[in-house]
N, C-alpha and C. Protein backbone atom coordinates (compact mmCIF):
# COMPACT_ATOMS: atom_id res chain seq x y z
N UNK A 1 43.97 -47.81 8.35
CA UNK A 1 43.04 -47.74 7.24
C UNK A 1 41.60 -47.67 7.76
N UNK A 2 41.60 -48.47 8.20
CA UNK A 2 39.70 -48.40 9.27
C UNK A 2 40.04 -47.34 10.09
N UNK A 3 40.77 -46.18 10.52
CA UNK A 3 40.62 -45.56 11.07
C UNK A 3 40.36 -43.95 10.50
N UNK A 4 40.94 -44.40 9.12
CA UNK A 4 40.66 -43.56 7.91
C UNK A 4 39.06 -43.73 7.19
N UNK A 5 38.65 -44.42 7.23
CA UNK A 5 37.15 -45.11 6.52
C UNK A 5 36.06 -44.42 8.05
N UNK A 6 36.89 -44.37 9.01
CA UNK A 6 35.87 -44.06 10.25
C UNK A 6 35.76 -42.51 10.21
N UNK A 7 36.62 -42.26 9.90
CA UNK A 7 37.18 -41.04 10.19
C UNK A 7 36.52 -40.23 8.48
N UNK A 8 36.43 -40.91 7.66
CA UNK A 8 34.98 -40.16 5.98
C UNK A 8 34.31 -40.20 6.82
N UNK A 9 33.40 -41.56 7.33
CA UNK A 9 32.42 -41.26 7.39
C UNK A 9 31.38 -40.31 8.22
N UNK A 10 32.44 -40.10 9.40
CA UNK A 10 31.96 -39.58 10.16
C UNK A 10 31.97 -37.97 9.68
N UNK A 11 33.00 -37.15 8.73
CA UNK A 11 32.87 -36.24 7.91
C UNK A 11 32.02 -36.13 7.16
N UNK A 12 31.08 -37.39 6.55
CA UNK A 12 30.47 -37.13 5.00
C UNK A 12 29.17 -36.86 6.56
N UNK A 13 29.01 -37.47 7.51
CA UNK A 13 27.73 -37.07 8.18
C UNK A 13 27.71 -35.40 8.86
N UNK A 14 28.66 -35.33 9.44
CA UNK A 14 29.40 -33.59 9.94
C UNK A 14 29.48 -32.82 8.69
N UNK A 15 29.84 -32.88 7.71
CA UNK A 15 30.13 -31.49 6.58
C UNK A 15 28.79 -31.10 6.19
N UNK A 16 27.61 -31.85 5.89
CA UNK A 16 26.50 -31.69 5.69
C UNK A 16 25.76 -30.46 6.27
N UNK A 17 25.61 -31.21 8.02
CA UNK A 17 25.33 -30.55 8.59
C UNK A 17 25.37 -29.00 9.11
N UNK A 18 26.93 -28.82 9.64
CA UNK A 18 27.91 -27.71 9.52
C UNK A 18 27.40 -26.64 8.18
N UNK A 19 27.43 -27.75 7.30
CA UNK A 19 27.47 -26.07 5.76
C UNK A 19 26.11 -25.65 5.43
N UNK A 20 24.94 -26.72 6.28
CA UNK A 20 23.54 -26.10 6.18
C UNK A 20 23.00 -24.89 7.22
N UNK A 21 24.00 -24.85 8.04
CA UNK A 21 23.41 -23.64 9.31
C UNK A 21 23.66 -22.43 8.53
N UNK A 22 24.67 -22.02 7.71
CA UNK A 22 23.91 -20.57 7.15
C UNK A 22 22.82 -20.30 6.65
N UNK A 23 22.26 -21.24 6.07
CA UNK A 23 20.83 -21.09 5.48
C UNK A 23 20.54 -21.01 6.47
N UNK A 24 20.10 -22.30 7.66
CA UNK A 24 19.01 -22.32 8.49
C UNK A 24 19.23 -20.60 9.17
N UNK A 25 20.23 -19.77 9.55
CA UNK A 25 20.42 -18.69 9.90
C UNK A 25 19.73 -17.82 9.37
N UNK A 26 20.28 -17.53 8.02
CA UNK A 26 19.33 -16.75 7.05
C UNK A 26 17.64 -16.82 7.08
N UNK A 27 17.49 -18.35 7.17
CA UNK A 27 15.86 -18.16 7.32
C UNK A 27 15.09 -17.17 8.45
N UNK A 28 15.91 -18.01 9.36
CA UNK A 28 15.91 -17.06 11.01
C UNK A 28 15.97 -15.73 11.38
N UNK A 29 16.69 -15.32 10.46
CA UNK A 29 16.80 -13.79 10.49
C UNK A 29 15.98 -13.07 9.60
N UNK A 30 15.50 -14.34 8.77
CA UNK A 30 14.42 -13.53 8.20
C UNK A 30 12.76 -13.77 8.91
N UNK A 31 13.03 -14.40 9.46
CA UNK A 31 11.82 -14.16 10.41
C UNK A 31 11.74 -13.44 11.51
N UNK A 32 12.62 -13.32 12.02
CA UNK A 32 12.77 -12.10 13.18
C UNK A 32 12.61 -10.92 12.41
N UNK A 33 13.29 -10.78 11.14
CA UNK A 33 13.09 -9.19 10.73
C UNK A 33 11.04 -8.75 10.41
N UNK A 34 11.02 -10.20 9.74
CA UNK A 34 9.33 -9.92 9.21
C UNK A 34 8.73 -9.74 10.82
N UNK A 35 8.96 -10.46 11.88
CA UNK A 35 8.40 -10.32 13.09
C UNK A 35 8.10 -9.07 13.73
N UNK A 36 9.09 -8.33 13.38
CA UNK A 36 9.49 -6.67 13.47
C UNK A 36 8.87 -5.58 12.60
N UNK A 37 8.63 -6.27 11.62
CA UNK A 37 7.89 -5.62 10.54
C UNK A 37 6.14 -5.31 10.98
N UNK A 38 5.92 -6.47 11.40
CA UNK A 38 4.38 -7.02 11.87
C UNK A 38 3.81 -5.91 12.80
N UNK A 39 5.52 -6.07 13.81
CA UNK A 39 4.74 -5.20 14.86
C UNK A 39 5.11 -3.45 14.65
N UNK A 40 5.62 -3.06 13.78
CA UNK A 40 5.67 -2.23 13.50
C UNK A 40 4.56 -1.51 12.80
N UNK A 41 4.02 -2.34 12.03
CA UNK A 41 2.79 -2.53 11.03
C UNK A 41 1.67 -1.94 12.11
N UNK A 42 1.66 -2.86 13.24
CA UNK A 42 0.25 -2.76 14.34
C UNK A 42 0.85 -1.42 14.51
N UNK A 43 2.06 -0.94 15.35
CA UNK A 43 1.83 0.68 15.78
C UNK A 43 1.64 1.58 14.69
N UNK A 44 1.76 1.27 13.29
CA UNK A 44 1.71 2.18 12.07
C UNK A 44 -0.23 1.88 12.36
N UNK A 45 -1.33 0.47 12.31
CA UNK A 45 -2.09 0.57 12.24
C UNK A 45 -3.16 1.33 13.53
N UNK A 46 -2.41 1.29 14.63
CA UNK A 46 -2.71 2.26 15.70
C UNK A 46 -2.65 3.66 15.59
N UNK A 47 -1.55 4.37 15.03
CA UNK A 47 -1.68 5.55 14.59
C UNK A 47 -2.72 6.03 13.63
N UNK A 48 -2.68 5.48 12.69
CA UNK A 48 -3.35 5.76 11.44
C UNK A 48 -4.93 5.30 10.87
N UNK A 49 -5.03 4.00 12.12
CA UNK A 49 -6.24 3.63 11.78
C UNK A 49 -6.22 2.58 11.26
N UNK A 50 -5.27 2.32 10.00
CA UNK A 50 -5.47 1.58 8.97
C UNK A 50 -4.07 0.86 8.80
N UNK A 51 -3.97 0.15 8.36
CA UNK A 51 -2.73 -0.44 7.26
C UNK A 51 -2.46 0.08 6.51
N UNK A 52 -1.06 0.33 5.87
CA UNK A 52 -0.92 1.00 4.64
C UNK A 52 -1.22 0.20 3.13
N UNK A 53 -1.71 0.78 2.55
CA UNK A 53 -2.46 0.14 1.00
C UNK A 53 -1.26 -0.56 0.54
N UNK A 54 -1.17 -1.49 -0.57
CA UNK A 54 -0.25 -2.24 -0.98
C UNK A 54 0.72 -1.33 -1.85
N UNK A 55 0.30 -0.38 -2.41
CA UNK A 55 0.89 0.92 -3.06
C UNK A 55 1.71 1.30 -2.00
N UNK A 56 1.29 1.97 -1.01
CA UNK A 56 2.27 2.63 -0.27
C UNK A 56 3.24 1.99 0.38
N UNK A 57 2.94 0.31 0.70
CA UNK A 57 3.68 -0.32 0.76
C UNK A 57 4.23 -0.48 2.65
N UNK A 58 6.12 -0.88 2.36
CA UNK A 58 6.39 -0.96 4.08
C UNK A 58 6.96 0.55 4.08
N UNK A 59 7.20 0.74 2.90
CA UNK A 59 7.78 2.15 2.79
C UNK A 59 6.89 3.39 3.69
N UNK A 60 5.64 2.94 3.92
CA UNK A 60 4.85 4.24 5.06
C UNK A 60 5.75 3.98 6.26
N UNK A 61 6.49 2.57 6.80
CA UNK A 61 6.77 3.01 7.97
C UNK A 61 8.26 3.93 8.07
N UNK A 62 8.73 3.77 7.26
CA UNK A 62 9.53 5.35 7.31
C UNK A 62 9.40 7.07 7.24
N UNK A 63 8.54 6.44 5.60
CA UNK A 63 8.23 8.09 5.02
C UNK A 63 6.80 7.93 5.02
N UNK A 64 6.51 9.41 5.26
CA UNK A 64 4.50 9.80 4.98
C UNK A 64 4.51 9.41 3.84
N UNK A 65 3.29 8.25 3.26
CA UNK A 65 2.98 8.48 2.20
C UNK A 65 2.60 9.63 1.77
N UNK A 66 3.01 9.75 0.10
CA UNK A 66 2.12 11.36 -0.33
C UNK A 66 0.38 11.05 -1.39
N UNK A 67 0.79 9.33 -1.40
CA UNK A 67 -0.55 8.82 -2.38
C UNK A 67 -1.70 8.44 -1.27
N UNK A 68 -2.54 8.68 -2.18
CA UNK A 68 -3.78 8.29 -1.67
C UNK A 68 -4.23 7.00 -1.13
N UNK A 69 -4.58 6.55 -0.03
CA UNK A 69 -5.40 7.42 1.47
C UNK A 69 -3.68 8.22 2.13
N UNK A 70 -3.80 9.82 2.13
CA UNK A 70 -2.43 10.05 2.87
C UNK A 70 -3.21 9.84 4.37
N UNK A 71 -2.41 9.22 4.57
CA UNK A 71 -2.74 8.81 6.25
C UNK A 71 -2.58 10.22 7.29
N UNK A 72 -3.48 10.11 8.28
CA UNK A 72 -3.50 11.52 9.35
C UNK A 72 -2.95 11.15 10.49
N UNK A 73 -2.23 11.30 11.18
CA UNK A 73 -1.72 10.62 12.25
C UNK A 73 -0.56 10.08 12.19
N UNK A 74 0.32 10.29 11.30
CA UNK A 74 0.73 9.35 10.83
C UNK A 74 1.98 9.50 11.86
N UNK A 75 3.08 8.54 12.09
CA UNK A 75 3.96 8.44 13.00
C UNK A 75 4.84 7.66 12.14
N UNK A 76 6.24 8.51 12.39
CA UNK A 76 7.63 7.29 11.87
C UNK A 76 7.56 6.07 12.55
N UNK A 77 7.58 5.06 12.24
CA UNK A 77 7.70 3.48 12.94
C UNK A 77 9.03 3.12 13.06
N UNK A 78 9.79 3.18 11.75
CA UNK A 78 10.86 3.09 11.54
C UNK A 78 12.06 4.09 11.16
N UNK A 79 13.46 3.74 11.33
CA UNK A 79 14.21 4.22 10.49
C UNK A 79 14.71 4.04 9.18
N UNK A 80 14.95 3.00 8.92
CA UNK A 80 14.70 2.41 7.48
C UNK A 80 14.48 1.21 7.37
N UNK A 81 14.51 0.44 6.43
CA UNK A 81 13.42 -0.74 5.90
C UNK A 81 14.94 -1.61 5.75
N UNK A 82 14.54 -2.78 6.88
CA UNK A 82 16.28 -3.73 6.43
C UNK A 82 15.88 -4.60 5.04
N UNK A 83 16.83 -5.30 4.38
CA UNK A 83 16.50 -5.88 3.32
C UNK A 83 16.58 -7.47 3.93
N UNK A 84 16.08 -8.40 3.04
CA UNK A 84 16.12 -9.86 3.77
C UNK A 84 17.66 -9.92 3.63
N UNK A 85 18.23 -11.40 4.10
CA UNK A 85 19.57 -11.32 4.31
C UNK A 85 20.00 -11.97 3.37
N UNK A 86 19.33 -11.92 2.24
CA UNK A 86 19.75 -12.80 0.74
C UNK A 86 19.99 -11.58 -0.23
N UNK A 87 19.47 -10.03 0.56
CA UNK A 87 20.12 -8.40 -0.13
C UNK A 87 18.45 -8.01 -0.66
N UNK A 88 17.56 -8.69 -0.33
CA UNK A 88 16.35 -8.50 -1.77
C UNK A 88 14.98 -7.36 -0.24
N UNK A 89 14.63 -6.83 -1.43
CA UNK A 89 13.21 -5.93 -0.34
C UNK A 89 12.44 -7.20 0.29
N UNK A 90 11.81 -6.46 1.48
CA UNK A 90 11.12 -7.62 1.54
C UNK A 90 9.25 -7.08 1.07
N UNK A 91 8.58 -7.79 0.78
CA UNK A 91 7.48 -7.99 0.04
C UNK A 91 6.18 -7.58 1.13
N UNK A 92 4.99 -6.67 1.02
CA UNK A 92 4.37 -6.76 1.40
C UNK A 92 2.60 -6.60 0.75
N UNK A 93 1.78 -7.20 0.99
CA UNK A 93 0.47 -6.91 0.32
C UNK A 93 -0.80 -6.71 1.04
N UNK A 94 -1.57 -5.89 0.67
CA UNK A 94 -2.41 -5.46 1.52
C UNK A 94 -3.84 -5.35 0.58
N UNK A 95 -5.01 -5.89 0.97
CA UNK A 95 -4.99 -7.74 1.42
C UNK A 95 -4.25 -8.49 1.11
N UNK A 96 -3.76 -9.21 2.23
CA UNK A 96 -3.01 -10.38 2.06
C UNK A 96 -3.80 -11.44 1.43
N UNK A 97 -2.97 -12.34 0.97
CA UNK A 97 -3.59 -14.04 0.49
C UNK A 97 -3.67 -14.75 1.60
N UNK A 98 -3.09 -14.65 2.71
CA UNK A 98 -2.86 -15.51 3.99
C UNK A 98 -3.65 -15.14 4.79
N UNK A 99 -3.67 -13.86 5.03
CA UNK A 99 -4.49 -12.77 5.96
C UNK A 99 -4.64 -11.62 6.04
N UNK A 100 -5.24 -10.79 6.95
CA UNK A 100 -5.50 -9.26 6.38
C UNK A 100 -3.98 -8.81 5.60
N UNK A 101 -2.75 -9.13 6.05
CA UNK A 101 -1.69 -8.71 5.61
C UNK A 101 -0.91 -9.46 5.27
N UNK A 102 -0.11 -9.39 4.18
CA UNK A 102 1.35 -10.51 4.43
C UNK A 102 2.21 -9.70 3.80
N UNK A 103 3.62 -10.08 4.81
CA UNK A 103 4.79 -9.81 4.54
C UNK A 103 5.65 -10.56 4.56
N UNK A 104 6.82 -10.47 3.29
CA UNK A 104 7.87 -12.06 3.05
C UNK A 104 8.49 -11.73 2.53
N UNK A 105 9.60 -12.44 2.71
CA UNK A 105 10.71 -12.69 1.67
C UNK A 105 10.62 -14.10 0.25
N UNK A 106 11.74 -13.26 -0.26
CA UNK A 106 11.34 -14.14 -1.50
C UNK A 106 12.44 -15.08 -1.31
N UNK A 107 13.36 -15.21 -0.47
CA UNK A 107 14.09 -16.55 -0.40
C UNK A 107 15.49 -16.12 -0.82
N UNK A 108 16.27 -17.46 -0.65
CA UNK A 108 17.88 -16.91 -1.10
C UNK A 108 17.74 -16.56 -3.01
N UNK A 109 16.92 -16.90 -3.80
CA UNK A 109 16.58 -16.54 -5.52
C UNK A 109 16.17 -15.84 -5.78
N UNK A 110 14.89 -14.86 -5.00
CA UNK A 110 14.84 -13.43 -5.00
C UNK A 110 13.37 -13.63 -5.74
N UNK A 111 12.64 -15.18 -5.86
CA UNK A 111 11.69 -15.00 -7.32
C UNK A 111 10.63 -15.75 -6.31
N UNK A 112 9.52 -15.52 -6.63
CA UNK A 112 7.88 -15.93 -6.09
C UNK A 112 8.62 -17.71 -5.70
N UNK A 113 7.74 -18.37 -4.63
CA UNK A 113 7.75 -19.88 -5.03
C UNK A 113 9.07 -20.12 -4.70
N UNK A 114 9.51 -21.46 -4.74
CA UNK A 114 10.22 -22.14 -4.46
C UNK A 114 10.67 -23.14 -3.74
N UNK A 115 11.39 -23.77 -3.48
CA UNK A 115 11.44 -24.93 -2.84
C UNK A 115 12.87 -24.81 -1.88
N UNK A 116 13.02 -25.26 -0.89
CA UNK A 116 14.58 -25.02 0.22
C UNK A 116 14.76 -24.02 0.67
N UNK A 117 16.24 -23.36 0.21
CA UNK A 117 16.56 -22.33 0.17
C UNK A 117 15.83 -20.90 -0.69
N UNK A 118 15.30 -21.44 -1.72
CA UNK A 118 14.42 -20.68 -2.27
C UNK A 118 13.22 -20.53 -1.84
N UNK A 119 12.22 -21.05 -1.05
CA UNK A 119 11.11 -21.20 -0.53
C UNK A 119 10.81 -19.67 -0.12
N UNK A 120 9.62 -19.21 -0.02
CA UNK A 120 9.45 -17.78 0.67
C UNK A 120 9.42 -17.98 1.98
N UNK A 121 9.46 -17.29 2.47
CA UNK A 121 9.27 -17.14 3.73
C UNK A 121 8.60 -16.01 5.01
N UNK A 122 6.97 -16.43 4.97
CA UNK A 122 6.21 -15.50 5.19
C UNK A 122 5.28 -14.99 6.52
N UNK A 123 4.78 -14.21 7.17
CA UNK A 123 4.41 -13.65 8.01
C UNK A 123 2.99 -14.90 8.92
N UNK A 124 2.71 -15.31 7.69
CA UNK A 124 1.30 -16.69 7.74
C UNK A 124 2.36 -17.77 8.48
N UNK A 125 3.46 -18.03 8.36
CA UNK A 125 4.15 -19.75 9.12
C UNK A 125 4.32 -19.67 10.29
N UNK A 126 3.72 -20.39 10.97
CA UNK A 126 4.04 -20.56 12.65
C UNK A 126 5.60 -20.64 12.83
């Protein structure tokens, strides 16, 4: 019986743990992808001069924009645009609120804000 009572508790401390690493994963991978984004961003802003406007979005680093400023110089960065690993675009604005730029995800809820798993997760967090 005490070997059964040893043997919860030491489960109720292990199951916790164990079923939180997909999130912590997901976060992770969503920072490596925005990390990728960033620097993709700098060789898009090396080519072109500039950042792409919040209109044109991350979508310049695939396709030429055709809206205004059409960028001269312009160079594919990418092949296509991954989505965060919760399925959702990921978000970019130009000016940023954080800094000249930010790019993020909106979390495993897909909506501004949040808290945990929902929290954003953005280009500004160390």
């Amino acid at each position: 019986m005490v070997v059964m009572v040893i043997i919860a508790i030491l489960a109720g401390m292990i199951v916790p743990r164990v079923m939180n690493r997909p999130d912590q994963a997901r976060k992770l991978a969503a920072r490596q992808d925005i990390a990728s984004l960033m620097q993709a961003l700098k060789l898009y802003r090396l080519d072109v001069g500039r950042y792409p406007t919040s209109e044109q979005g991350l979508a310049a680093l695939v396709k030429q924009p055709a809206q205004d400023p059409v960028p001269s110089g312009w160079m594919q960065t990418l092949d296509n645009l991954p989505k965060d690993p919760w399925g959702h675009p990921y978000q970019y604005a130009n000016p940023g609120q954080h800094g000249e730029i930010d790019v993020w995800s909106l979390g495993a809820d897909g909506q501004p804000g949040g808290k945990d798993n929902d929290a954003d997760i953005g280009n500004w967090e160390p």
